[in-house]
Structures are given as C-alpha cells and as structure tokens.
PDB file of N, CA and C in Angstrom:
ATOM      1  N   UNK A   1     -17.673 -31.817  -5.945  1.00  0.00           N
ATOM      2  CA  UNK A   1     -17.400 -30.742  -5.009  1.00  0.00           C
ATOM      3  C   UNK A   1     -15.913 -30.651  -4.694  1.00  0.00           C
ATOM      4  N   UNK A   2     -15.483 -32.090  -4.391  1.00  0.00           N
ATOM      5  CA  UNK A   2     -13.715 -32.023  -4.392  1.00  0.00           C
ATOM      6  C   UNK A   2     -12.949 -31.162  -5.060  1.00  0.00           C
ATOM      7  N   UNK A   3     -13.383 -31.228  -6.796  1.00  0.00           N
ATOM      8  CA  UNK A   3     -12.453 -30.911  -7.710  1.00  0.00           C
ATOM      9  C   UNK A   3     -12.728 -28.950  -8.029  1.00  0.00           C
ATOM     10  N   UNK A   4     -13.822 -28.464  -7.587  1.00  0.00           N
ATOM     11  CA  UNK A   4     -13.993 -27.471  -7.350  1.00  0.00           C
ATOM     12  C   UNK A   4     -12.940 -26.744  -6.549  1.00  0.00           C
ATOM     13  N   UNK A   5     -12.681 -27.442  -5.001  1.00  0.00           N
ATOM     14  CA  UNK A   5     -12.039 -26.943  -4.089  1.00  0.00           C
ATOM     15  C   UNK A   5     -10.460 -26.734  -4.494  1.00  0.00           C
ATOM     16  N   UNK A   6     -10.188 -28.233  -5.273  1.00  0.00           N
ATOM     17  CA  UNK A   6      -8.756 -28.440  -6.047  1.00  0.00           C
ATOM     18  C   UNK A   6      -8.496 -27.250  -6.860  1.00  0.00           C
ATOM     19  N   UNK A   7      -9.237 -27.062  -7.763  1.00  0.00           N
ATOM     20  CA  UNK A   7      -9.159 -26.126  -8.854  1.00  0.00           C
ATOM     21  C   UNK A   7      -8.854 -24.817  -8.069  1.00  0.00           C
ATOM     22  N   UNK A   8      -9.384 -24.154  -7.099  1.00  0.00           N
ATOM     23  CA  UNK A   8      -9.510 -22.775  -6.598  1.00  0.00           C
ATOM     24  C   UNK A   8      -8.098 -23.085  -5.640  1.00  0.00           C
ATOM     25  N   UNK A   9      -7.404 -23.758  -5.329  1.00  0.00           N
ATOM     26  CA  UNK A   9      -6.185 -23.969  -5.209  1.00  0.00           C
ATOM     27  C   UNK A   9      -5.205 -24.112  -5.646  1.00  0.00           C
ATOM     28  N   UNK A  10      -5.278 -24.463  -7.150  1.00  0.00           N
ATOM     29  CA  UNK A  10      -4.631 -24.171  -8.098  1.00  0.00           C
ATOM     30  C   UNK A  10      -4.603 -22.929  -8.639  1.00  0.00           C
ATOM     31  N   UNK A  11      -5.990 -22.306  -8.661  1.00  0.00           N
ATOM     32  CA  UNK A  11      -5.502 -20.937  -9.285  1.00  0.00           C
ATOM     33  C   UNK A  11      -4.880 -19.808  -8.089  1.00  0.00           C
ATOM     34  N   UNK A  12      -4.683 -19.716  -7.078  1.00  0.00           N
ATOM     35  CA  UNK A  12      -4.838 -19.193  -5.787  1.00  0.00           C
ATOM     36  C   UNK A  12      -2.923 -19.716  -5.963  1.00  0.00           C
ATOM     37  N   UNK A  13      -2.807 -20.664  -6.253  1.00  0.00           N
ATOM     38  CA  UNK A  13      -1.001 -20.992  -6.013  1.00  0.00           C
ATOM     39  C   UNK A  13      -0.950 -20.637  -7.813  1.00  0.00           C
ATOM     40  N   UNK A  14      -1.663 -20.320  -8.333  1.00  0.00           N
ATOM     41  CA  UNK A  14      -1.050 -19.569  -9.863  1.00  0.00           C
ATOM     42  C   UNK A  14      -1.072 -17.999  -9.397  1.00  0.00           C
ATOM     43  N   UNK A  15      -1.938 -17.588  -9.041  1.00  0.00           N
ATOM     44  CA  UNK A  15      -1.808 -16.214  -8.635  1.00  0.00           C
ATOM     45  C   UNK A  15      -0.363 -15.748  -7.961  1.00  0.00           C
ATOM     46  N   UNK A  16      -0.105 -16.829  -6.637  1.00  0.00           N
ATOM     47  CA  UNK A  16       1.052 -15.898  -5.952  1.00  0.00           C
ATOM     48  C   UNK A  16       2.061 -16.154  -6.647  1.00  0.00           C
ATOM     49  N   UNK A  17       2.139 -17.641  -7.692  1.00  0.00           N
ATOM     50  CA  UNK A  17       3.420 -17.943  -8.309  1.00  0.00           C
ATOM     51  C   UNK A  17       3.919 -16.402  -9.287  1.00  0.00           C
ATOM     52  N   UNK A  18       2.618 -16.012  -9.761  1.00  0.00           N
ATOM     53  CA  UNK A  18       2.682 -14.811 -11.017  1.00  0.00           C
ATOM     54  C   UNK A  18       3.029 -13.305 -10.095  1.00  0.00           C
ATOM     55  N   UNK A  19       2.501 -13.490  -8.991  1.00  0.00           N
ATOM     56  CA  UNK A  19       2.869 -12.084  -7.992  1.00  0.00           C
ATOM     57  C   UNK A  19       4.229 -12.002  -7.866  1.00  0.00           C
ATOM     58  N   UNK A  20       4.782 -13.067  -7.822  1.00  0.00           N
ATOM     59  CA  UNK A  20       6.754 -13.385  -7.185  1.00  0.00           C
ATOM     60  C   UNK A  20       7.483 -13.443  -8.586  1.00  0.00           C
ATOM     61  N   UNK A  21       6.810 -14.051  -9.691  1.00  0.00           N
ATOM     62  CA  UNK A  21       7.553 -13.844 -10.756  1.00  0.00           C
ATOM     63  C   UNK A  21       7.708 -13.097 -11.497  1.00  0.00           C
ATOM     64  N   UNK A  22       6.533 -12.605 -11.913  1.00  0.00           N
ATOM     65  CA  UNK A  22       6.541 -10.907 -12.122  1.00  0.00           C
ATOM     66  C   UNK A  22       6.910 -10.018 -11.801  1.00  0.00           C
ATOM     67  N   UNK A  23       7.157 -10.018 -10.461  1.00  0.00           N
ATOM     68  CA  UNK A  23       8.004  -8.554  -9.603  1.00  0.00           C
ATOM     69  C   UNK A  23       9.202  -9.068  -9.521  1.00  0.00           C
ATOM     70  N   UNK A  24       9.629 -10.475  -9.946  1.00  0.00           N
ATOM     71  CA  UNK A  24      11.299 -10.786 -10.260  1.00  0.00           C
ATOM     72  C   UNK A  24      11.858 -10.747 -11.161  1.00  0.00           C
ATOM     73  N   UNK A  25      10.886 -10.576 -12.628  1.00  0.00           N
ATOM     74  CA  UNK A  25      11.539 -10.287 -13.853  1.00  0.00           C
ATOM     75  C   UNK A  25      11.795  -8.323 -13.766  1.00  0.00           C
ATOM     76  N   UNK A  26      10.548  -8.324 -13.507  1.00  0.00           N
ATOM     77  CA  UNK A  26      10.644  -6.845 -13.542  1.00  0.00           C
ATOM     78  C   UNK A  26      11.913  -6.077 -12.478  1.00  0.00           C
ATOM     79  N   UNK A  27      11.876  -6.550 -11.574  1.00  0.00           N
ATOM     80  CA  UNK A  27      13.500  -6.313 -10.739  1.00  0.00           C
ATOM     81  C   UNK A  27      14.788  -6.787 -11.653  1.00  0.00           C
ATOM     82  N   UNK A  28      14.544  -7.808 -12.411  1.00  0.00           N
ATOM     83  CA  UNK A  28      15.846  -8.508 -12.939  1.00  0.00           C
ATOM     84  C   UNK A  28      15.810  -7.459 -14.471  1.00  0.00           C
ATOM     85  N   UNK A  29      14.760  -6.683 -14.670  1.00  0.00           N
ATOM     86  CA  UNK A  29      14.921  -5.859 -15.802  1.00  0.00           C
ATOM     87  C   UNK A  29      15.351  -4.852 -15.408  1.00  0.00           C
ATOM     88  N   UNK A  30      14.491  -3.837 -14.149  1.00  0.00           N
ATOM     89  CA  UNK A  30      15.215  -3.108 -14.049  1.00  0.00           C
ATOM     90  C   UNK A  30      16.764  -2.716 -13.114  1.00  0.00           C
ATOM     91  N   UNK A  31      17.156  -3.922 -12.633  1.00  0.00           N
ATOM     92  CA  UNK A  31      18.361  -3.852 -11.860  1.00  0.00           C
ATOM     93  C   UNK A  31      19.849  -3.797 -13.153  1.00  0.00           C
ATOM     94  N   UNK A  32      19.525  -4.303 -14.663  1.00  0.00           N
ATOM     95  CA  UNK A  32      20.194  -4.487 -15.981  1.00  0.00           C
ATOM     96  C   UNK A  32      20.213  -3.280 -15.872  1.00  0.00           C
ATOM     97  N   UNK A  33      19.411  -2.366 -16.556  1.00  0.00           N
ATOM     98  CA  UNK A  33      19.285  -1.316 -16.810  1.00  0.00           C
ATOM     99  C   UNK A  33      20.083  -0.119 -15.782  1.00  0.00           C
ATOM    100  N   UNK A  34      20.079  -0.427 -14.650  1.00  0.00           N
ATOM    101  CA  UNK A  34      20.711   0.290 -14.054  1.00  0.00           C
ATOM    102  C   UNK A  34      22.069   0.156 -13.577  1.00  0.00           C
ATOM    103  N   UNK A  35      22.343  -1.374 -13.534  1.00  0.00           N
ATOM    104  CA  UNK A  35      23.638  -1.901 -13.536  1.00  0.00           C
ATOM    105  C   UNK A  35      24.796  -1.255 -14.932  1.00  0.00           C
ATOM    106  N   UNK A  36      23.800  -1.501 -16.176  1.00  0.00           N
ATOM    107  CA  UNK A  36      24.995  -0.801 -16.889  1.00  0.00           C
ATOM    108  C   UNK A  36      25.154   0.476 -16.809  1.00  0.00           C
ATOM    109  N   UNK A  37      23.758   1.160 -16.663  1.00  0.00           N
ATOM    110  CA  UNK A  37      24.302   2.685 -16.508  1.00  0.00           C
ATOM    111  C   UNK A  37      25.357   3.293 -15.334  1.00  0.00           C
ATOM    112  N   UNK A  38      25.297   2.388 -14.241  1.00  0.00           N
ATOM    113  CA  UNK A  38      25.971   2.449 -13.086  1.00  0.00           C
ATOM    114  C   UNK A  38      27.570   1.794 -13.297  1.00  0.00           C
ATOM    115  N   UNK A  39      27.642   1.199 -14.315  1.00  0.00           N
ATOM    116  CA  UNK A  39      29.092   0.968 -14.464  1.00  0.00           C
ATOM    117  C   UNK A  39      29.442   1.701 -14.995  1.00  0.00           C
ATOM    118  N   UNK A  40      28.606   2.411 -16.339  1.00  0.00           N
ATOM    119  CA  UNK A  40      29.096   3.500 -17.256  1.00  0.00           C
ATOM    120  C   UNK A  40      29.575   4.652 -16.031  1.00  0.00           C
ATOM    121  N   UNK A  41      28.748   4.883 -14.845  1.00  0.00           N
ATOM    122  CA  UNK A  41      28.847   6.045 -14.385  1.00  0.00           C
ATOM    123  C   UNK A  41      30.398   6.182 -13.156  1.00  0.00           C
ATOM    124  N   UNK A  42      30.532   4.861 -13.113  1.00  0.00           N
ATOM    125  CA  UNK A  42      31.600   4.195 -12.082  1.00  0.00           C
ATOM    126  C   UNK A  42      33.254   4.155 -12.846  1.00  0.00           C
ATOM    127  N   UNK A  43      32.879   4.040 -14.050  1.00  0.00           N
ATOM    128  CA  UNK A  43      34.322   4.712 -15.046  1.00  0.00           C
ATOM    129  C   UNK A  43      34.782   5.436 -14.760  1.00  0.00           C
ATOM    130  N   UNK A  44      34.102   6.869 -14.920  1.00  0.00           N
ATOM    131  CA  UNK A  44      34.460   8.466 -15.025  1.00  0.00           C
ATOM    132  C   UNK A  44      34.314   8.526 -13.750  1.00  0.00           C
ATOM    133  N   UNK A  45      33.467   8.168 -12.721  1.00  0.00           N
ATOM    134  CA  UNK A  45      33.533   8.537 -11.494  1.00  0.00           C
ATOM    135  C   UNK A  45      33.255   7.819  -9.971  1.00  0.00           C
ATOM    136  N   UNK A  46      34.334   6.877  -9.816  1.00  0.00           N
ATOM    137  CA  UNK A  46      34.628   6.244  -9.019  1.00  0.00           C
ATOM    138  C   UNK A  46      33.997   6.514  -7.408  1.00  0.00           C
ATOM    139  N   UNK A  47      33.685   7.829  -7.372  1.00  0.00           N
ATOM    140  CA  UNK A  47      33.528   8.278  -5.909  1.00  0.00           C
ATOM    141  C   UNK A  47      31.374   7.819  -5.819  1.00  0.00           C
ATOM    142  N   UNK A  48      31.163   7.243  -6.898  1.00  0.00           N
ATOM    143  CA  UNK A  48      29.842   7.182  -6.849  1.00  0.00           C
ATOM    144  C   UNK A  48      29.246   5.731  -6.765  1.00  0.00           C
ATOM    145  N   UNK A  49      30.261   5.505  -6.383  1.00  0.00           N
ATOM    146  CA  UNK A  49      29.867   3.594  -5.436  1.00  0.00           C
ATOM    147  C   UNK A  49      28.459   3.723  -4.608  1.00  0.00           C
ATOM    148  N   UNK A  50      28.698   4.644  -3.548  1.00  0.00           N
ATOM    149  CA  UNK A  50      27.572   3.978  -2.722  1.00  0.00           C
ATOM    150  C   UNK A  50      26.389   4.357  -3.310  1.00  0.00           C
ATOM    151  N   UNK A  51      26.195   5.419  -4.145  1.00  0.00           N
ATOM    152  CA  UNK A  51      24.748   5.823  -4.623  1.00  0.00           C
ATOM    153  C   UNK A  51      24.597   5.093  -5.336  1.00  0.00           C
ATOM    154  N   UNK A  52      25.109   4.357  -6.365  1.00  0.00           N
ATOM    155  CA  UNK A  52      25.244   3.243  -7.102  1.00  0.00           C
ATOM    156  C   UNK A  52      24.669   1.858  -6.901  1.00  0.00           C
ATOM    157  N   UNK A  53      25.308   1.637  -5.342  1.00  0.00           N
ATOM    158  CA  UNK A  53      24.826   0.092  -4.907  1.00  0.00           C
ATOM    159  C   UNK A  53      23.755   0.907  -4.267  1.00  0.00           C
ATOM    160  N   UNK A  54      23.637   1.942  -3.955  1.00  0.00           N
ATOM    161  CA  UNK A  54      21.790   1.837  -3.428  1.00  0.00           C
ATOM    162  C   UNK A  54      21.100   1.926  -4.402  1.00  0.00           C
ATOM    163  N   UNK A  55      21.135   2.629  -5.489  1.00  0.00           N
ATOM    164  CA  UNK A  55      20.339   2.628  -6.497  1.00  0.00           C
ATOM    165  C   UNK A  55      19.992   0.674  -7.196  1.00  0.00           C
ATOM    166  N   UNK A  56      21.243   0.106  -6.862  1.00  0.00           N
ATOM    167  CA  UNK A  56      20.716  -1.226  -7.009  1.00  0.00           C
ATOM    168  C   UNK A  56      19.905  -1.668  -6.461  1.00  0.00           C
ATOM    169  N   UNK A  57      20.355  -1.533  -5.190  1.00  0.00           N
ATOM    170  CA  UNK A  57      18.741  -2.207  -4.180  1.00  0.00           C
ATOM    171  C   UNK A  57      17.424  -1.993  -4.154  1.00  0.00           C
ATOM    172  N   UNK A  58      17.275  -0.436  -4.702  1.00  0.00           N
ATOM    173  CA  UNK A  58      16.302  -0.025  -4.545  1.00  0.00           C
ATOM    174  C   UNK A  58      14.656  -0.754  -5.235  1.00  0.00           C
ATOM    175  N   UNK A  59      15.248  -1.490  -6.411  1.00  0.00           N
ATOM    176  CA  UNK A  59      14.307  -2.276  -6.944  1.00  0.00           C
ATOM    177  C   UNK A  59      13.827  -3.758  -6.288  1.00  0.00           C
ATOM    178  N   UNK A  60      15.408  -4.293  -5.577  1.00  0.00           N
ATOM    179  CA  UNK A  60      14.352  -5.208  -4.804  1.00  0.00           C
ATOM    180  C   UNK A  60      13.164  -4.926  -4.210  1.00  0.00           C
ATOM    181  N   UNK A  61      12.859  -4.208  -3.830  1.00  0.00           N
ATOM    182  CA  UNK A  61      11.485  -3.876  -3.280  1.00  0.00           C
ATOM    183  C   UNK A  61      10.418  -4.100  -3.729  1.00  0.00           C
ATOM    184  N   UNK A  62      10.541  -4.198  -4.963  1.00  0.00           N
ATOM    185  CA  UNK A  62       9.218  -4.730  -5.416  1.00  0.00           C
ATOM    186  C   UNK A  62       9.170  -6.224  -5.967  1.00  0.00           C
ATOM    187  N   UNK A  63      10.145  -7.055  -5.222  1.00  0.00           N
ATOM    188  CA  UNK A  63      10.406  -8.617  -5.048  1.00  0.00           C
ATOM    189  C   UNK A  63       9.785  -8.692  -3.542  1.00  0.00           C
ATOM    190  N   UNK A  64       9.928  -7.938  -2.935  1.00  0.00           N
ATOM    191  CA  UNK A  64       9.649  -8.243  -1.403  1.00  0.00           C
ATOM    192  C   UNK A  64       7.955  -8.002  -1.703  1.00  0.00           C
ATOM    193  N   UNK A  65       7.480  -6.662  -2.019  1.00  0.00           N
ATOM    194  CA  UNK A  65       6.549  -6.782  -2.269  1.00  0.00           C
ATOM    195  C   UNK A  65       5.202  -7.671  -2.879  1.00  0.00           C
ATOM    196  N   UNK A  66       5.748  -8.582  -3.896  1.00  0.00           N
ATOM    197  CA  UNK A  66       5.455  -9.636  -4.522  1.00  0.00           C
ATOM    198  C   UNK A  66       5.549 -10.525  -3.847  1.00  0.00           C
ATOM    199  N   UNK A  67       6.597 -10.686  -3.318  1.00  0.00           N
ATOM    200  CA  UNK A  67       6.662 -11.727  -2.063  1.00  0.00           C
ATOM    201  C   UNK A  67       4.949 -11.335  -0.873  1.00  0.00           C
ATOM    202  N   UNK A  68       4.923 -10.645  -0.649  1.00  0.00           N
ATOM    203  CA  UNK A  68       4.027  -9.641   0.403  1.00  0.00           C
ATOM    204  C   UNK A  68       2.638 -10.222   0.276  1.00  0.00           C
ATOM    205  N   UNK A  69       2.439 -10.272  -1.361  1.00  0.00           N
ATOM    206  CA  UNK A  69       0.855 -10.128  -1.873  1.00  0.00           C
ATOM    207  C   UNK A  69       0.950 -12.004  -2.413  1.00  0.00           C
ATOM    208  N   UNK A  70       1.511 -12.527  -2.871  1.00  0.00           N
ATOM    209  CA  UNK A  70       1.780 -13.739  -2.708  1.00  0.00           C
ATOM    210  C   UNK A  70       1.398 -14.599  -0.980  1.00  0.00           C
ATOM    211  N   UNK A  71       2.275 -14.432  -0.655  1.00  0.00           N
ATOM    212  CA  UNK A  71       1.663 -14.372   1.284  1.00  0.00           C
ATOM    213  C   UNK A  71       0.367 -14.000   1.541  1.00  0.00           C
ATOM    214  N   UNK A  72      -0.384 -12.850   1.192  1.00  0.00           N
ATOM    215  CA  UNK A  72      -1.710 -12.678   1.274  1.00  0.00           C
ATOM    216  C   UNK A  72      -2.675 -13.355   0.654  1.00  0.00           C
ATOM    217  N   UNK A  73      -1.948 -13.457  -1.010  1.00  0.00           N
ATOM    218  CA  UNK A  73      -3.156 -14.810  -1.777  1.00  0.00           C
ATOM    219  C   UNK A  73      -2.883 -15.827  -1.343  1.00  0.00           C
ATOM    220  N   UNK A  74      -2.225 -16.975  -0.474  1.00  0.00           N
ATOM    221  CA  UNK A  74      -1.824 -17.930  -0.174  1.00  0.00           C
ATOM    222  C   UNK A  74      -2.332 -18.059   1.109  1.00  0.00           C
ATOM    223  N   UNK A  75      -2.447 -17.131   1.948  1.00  0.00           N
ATOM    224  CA  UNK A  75      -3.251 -17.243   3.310  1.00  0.00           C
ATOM    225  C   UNK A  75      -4.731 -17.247   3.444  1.00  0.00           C
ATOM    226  N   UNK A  76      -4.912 -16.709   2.155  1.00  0.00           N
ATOM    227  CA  UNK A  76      -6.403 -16.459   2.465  1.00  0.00           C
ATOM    228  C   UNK A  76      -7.104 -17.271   2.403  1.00  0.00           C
ATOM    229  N   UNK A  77      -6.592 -18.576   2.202  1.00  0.00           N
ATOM    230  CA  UNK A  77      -7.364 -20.329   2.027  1.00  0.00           C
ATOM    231  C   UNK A  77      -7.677 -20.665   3.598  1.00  0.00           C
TER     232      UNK A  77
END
C-alpha cells in the first residue's frame, strides 16, 4: 500500500516538473524568435524599444502559467 502512495507522488511531482518545463522551453523558444526579429527591427528603427521589450515579456506568461498549474498538481496531495 506504501509504494502505491510513493508512486502517485512521483508521478504528481513528474507532472508539475513537465508543466514548468515545458512552458520554459516553449518561452525560451519563443522569446529567440522574437529577440532576433526585434534586433533586426531595432537597427532600422531605434524608436521601437519599448514595443520591443514588451513584446519580450509577453511570453513569460506562459512560465507563470506553468508555474500556476504545477501549484495546482502539487497541492492537490
């Protein structure tokens, strides 16, 4: 009965590990992608900084999010 309980704790801390890492590759892919286009765009036009660094941030969000649902599979023990 122990190793039952063990096991469903293991997969329960595999779940949120894959919720946080997954929404951190996928941020770390698409923050590349927009980083170079955002330098390309920061060449020719300097005045486009701040839309730039928001357009960076904008993908953390789905790190926080992951973070979010991670917290939810992890509480629910």
């Amino acid at each position: 009965m122990e190793t039952a309980l063990s096991i469903e704790k293991v997969l329960l801390a595999f779940a949120a590990a894959l919720a946080i890492g997954l929404s951190a590759l996928a941020t770390a892919w698409a923050q590349s992608k927009i980083g170079a286009a955002g330098a390309g765009a920061l060449a020719e036009k300097p005045e486009l900084t701040g839309t730039i660094i928001i357009l960076l941030a904008i993908p953390e969000t789905m790190v926080i999010l992951g973070f979010v649902i991670a917290a939810m599979i992890l509480l629910m023990v």
